[in-house]
N, C-alpha and C. Protein backbone atom coordinates (compact mmCIF):
# COMPACT_ATOMS: atom_id res chain seq x y z
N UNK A 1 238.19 89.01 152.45
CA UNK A 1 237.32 89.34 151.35
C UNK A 1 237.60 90.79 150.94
N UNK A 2 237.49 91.15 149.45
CA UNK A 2 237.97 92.42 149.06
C UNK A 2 236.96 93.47 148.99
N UNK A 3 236.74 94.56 149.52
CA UNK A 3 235.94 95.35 149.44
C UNK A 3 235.29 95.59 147.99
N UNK A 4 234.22 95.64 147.68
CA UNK A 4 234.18 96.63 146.52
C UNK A 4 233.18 98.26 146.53
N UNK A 5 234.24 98.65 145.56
CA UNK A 5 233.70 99.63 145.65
C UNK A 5 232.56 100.28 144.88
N UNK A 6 231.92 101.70 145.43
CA UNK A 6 230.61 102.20 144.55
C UNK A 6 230.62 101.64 142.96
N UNK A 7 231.61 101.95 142.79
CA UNK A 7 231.92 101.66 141.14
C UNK A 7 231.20 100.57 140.44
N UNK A 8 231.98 99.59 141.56
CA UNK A 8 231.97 98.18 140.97
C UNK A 8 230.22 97.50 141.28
N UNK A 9 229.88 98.12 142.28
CA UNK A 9 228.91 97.49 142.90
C UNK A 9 227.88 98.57 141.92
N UNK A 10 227.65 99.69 141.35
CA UNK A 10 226.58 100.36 140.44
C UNK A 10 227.24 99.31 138.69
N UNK A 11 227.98 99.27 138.56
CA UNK A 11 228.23 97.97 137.31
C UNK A 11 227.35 96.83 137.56
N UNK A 12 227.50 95.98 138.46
CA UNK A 12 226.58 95.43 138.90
C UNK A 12 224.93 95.50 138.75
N UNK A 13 224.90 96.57 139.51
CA UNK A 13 223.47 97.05 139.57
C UNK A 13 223.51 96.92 137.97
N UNK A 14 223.82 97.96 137.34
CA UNK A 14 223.64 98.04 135.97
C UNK A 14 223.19 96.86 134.97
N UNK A 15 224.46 96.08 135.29
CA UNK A 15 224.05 94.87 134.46
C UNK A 15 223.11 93.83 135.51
N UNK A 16 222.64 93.98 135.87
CA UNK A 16 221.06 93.37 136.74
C UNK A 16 220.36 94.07 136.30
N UNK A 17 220.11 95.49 136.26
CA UNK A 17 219.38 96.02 135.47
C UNK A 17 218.80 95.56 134.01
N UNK A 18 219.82 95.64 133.10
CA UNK A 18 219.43 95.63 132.05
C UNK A 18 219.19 93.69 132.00
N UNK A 19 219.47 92.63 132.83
CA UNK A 19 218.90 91.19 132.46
C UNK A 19 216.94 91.60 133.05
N UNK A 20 217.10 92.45 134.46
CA UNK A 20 215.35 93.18 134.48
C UNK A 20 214.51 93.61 133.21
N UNK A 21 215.26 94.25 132.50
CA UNK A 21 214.41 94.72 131.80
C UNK A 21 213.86 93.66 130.54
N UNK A 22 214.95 92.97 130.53
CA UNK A 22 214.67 92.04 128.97
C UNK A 22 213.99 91.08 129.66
N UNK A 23 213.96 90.91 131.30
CA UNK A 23 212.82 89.67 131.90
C UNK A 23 211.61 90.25 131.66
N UNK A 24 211.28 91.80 131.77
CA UNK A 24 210.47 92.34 131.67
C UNK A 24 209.55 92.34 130.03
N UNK A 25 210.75 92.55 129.36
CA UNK A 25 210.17 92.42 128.17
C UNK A 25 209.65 90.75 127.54
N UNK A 26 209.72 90.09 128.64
CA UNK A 26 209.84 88.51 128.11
C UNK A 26 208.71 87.91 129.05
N UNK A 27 207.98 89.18 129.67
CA UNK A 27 207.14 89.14 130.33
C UNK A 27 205.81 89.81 129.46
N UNK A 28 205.93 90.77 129.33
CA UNK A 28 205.00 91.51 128.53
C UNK A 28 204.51 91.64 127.31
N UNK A 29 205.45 90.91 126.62
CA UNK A 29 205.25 90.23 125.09
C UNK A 29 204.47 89.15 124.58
N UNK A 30 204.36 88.52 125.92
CA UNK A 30 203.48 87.07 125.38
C UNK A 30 202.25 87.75 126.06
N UNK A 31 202.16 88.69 127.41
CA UNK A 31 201.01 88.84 127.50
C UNK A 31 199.97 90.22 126.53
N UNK A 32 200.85 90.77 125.90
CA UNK A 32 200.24 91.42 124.84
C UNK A 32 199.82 90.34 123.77
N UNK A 33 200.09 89.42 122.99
CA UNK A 33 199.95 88.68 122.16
C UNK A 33 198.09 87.42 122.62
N UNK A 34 197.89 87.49 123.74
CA UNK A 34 197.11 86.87 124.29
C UNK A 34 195.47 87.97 124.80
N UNK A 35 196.62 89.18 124.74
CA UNK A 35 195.32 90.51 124.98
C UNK A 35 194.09 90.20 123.87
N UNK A 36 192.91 89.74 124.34
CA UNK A 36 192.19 90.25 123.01
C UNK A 36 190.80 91.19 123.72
N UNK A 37 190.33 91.48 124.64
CA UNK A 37 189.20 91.98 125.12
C UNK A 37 189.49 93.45 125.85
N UNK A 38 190.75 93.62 126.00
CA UNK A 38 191.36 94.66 126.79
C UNK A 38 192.38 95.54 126.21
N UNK A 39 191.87 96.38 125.20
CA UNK A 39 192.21 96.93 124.17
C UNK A 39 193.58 98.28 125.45
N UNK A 40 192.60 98.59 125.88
CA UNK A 40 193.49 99.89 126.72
C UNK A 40 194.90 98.71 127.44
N UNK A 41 194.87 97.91 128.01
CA UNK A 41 196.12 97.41 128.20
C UNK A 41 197.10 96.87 127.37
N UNK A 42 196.32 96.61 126.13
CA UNK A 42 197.26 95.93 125.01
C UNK A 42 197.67 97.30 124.13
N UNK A 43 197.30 98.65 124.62
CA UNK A 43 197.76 99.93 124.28
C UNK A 43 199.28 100.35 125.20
N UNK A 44 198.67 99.99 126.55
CA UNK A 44 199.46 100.41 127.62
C UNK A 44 200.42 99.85 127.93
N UNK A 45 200.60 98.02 127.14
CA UNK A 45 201.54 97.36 127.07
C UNK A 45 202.85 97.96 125.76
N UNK A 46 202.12 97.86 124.69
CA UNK A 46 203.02 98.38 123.64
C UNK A 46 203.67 99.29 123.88
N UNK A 47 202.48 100.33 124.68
CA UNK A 47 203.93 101.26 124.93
C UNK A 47 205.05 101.57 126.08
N UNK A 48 204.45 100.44 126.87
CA UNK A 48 205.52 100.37 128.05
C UNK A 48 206.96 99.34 127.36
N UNK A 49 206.26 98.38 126.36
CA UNK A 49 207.56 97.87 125.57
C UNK A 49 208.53 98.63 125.24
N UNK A 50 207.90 99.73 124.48
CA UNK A 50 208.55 100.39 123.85
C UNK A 50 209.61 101.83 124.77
N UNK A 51 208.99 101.83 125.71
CA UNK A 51 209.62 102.63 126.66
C UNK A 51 210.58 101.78 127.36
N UNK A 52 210.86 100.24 127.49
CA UNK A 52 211.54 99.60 128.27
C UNK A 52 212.90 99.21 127.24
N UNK A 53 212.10 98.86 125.79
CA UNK A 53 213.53 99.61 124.55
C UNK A 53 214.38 100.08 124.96
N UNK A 54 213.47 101.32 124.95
CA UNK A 54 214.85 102.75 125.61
C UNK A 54 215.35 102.17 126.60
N UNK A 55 214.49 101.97 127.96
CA UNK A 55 215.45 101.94 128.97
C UNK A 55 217.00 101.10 128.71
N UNK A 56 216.28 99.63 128.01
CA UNK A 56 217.36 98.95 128.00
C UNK A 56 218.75 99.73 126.97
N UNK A 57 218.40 100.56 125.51
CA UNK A 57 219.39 101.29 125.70
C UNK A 57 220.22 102.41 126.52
N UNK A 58 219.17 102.77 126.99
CA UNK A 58 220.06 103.66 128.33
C UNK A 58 220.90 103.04 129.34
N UNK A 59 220.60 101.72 129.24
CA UNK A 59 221.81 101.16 130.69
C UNK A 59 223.00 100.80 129.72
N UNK A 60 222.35 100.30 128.11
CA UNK A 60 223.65 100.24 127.30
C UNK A 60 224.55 101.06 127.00
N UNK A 61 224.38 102.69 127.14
CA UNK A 61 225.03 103.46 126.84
C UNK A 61 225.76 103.90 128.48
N UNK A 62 225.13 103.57 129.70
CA UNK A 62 225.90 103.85 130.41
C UNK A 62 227.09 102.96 130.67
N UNK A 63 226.78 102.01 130.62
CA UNK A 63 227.47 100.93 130.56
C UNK A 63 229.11 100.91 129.53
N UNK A 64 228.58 101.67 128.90
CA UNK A 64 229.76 101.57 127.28
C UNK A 64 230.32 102.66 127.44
N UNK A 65 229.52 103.81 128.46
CA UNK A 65 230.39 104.84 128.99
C UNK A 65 231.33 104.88 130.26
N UNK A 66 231.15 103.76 130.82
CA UNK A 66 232.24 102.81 132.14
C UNK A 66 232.70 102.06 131.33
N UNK A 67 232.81 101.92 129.90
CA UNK A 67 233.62 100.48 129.53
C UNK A 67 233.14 99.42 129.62
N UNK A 68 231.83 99.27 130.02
CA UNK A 68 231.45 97.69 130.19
C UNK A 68 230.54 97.62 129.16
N UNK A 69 230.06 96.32 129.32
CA UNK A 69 228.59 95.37 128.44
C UNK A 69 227.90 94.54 129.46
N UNK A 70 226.34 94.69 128.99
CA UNK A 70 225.66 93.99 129.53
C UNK A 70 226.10 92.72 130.03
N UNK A 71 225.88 91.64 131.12
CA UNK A 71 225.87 90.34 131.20
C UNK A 71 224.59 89.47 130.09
N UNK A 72 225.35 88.90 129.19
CA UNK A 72 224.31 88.10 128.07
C UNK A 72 223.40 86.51 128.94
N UNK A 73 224.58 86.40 130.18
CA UNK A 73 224.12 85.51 130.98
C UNK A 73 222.92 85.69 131.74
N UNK A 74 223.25 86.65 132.23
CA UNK A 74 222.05 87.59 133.40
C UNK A 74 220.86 87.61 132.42
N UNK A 75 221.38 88.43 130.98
CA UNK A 75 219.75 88.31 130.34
C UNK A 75 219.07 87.46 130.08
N UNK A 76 219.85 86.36 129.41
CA UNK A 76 219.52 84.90 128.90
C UNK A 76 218.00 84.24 130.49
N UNK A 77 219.34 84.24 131.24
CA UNK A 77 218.76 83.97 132.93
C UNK A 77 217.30 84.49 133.11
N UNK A 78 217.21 85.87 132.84
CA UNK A 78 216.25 86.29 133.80
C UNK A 78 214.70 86.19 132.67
N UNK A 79 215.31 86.51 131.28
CA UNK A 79 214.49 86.47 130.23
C UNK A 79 213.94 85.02 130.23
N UNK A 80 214.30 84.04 130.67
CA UNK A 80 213.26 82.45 130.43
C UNK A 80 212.76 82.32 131.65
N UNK A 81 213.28 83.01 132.99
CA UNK A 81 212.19 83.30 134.01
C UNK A 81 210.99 83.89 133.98
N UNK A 82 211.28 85.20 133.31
CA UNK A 82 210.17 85.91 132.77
C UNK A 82 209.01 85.16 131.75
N UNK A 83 209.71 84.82 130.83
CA UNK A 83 208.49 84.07 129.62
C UNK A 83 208.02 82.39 131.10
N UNK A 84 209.00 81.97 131.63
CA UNK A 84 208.41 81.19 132.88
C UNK A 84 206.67 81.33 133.38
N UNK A 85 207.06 82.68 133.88
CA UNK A 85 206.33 83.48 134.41
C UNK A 85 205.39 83.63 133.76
N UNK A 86 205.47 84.32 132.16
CA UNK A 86 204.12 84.43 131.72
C UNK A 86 203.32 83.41 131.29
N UNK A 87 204.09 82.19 130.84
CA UNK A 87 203.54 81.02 130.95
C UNK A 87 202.77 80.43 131.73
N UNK A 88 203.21 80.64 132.78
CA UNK A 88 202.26 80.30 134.03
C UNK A 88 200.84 80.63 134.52
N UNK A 89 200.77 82.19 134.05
CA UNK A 89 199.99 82.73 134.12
C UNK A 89 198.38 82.28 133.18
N UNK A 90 198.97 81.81 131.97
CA UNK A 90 198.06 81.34 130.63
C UNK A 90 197.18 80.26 131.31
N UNK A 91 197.43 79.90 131.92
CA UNK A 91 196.86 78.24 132.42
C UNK A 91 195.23 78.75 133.45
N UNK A 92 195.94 79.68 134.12
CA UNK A 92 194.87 80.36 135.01
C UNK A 92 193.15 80.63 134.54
N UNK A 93 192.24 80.64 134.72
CA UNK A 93 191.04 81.40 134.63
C UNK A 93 190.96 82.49 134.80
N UNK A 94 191.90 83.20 135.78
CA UNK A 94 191.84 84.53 135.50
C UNK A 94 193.02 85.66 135.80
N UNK A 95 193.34 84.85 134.33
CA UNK A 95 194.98 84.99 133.75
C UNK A 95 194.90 86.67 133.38
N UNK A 96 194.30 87.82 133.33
CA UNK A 96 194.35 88.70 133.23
C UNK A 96 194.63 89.92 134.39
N UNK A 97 193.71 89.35 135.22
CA UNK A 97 193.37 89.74 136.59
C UNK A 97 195.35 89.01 137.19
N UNK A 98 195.70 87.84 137.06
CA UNK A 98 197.26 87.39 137.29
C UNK A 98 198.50 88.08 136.65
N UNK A 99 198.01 88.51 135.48
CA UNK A 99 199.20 89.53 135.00
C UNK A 99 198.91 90.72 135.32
N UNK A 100 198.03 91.55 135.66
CA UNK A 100 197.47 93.11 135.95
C UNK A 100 198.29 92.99 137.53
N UNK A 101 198.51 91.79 137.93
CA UNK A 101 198.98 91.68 139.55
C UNK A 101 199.97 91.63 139.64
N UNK A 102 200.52 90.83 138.78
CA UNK A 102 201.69 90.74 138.22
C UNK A 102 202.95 91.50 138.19
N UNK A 103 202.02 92.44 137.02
CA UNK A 103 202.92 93.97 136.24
C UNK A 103 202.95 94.67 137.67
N UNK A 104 202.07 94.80 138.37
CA UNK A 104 202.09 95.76 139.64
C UNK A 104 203.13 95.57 140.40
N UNK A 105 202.99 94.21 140.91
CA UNK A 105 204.62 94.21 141.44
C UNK A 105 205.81 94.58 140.94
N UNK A 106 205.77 94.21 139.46
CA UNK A 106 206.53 94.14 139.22
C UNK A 106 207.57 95.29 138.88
N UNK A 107 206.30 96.47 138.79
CA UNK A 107 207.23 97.70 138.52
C UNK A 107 207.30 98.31 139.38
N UNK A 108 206.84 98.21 140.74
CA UNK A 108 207.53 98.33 141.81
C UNK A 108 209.17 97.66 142.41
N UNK A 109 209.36 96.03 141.81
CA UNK A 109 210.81 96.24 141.66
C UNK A 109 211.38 96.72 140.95
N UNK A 110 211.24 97.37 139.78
CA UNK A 110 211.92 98.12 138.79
C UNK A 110 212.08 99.55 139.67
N UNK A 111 211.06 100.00 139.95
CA UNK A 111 210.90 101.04 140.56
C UNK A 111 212.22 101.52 141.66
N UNK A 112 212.20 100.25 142.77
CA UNK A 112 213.34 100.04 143.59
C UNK A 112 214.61 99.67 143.02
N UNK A 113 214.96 99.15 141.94
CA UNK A 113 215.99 98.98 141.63
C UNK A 113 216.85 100.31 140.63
N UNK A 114 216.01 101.23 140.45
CA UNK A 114 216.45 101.96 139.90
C UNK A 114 216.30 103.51 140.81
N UNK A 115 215.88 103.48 142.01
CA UNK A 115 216.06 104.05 143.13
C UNK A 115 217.11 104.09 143.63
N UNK A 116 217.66 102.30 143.84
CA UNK A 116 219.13 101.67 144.37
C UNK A 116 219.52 102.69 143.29
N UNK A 117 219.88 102.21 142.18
CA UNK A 117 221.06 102.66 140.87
C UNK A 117 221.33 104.16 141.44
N UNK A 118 220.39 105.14 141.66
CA UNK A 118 220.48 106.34 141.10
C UNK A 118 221.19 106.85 142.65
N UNK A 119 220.49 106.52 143.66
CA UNK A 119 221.76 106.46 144.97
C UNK A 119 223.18 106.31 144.85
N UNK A 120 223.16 105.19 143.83
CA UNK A 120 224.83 104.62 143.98
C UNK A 120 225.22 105.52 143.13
N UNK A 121 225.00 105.89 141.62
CA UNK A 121 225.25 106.60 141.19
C UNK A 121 226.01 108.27 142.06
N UNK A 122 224.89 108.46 142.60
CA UNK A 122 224.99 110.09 143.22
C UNK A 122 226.25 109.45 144.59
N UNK A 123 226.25 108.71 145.27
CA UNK A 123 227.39 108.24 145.96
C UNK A 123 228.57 107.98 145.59
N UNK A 124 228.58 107.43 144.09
CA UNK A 124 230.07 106.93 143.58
C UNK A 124 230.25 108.22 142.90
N UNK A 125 229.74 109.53 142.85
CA UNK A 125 230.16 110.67 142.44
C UNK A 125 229.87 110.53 140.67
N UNK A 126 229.00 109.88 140.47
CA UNK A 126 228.66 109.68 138.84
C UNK A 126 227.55 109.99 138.79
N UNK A 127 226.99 111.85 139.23
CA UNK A 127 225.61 112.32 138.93
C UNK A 127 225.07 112.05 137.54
N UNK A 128 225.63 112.40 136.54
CA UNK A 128 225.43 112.48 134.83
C UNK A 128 224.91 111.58 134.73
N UNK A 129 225.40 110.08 135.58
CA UNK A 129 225.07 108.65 134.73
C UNK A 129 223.66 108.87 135.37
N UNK A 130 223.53 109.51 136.57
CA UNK A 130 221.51 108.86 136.84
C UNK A 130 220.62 109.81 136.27
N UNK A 131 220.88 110.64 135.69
CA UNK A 131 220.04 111.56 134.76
C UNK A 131 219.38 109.95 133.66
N UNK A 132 219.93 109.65 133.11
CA UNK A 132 219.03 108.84 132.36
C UNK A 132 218.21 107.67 133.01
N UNK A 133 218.76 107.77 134.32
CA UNK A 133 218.14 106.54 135.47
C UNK A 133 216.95 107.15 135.73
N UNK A 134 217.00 108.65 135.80
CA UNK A 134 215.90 108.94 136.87
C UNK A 134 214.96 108.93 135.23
N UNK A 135 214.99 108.89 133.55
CA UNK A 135 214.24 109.27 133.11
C UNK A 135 213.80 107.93 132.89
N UNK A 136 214.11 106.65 133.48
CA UNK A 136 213.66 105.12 133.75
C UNK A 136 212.96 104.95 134.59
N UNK A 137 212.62 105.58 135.43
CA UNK A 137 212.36 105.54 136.74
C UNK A 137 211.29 106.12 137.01
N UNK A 138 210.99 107.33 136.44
CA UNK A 138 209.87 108.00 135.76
C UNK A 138 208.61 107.22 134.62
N UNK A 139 209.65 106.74 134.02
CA UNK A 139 208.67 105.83 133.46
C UNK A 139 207.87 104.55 133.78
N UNK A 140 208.78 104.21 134.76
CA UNK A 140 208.39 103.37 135.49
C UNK A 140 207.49 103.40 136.53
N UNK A 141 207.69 104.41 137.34
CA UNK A 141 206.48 105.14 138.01
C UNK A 141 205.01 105.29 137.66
N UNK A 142 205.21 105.63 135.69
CA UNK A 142 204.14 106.08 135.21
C UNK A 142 203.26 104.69 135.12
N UNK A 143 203.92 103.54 134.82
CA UNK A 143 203.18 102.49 134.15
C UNK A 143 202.80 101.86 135.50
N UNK A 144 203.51 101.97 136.50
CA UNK A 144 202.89 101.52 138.17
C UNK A 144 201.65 102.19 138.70
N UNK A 145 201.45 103.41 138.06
CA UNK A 145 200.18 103.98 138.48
C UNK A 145 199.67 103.84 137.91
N UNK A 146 199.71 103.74 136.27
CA UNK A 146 198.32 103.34 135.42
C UNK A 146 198.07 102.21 135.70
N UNK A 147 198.54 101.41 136.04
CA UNK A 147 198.10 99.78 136.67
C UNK A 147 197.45 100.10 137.76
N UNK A 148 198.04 100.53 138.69
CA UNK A 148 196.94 101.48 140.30
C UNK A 148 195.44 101.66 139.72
N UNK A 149 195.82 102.81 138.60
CA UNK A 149 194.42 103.20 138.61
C UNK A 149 193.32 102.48 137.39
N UNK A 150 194.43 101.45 136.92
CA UNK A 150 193.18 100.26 136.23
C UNK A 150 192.61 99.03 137.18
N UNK A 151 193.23 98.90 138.12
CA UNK A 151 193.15 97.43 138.78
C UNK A 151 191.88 97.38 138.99
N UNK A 152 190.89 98.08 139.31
CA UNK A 152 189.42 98.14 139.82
C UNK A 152 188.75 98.21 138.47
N UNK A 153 189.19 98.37 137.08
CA UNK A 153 188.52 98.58 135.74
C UNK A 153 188.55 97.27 135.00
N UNK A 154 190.02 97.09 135.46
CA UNK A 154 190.36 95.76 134.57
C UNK A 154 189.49 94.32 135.70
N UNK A 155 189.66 94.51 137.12
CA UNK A 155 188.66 93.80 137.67
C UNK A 155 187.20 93.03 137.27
N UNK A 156 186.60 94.60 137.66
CA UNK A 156 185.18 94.57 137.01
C UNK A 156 184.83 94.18 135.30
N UNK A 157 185.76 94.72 134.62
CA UNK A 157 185.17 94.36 133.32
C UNK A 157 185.59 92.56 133.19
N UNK A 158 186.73 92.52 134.16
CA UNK A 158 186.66 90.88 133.71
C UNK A 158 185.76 90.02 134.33
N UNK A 159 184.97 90.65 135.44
CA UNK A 159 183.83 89.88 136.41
C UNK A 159 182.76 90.09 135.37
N UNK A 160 182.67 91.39 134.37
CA UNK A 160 181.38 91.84 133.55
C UNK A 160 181.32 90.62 132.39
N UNK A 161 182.08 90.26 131.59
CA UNK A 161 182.94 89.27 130.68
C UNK A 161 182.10 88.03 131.33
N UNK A 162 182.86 87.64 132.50
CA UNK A 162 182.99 85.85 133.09
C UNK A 162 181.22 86.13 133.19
N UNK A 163 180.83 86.92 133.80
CA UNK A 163 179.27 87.01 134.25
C UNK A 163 178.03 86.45 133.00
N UNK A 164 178.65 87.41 131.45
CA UNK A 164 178.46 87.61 130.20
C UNK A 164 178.06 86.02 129.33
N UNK A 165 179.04 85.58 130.45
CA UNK A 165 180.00 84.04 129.30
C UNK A 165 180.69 84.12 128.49
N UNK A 166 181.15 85.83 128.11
CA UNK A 166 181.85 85.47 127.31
C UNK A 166 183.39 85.30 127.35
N UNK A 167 184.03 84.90 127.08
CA UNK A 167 186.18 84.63 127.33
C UNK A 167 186.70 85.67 127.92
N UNK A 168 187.09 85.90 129.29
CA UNK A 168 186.96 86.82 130.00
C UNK A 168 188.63 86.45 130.43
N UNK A 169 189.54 85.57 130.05
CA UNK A 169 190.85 85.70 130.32
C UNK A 169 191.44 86.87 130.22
N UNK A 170 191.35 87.12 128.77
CA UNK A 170 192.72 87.81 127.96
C UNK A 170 191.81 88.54 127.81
């Protein structure tokens, strides 16, 4: 079996990366569209969309700066897992409280996978390329703690809601 090297194996990463992010976005799109009682997350969603935009151009430009392109497979792949996923979630009673649990994990693997990247990066001697990793990574951080510090808000107001009678999903 042939070794591979840092190189090949942060390409990799890369393009796993960027099929993450568009799962991500194929995650967070249907559950913004379903937000109607939870104004601060359907704030906090838009703009984590919009920050995951960028990211996904930032792996495009690193990517095009090694010569490569995304895998359209990987995205295709991970993007109907994701809408999978949020699908799943809709069916629930307390489909809000399931995606708030959700997102938490979830940007904790983002979190780790762009931890991995920025290692390999600084190992395969390609510091420059994780400068825009670490400003993914950061962001990612940010939207993992505002989830931290809603989980007990978004809780209660959906126990305040179901208690209420009134539609306490979304």
């Amino acid at each position: 079996m042939a070794e591979h090297t840092a190189r090949e194996i942060f390409i990799t990463g890369l393009k796993n990366a960027h099929a993450m992010e568009n799962q991500a976005l194929s995650i967070m799109k249907p559950q913004l569209a379903r937000v109607e009682h939870y104004p601060e997350i359907a704030d906090r969603l838009e703009a984590h969309i919009r920050e995951t935009n960028g990211q996904i151009k930032r792996l495009d430009e690193i990517l095009v700066s090694l010569s490569e392109s995304s895998s359209s497979l990987k995205d295709m792949a991970l993007s109907m897992t994701g809408k999978m996923a949020a699908l799943g979630h809709t069916v629930a009673g307390d489909e809000i409280l399931k995606n708030t649990m959700a997102n938490f994990a979830f940007e904790h693997f983002e979190i780790a996978a762009y931890r991995s990247l920025i290692a390999i990066a600084e190992y395969a001697d390609l510091p420059a390329l994780a400068v825009p990793l670490r400003a993914s990574l950061e962001e990612e951080w940010a939207m993992a703690k505002w989830l931290d510090d809603n989980i007990v808000s978004v809780t209660t107001k959906f126990l305040a809601l179901s208690e209420a009678g009134a539609s306490a999903k979304v």
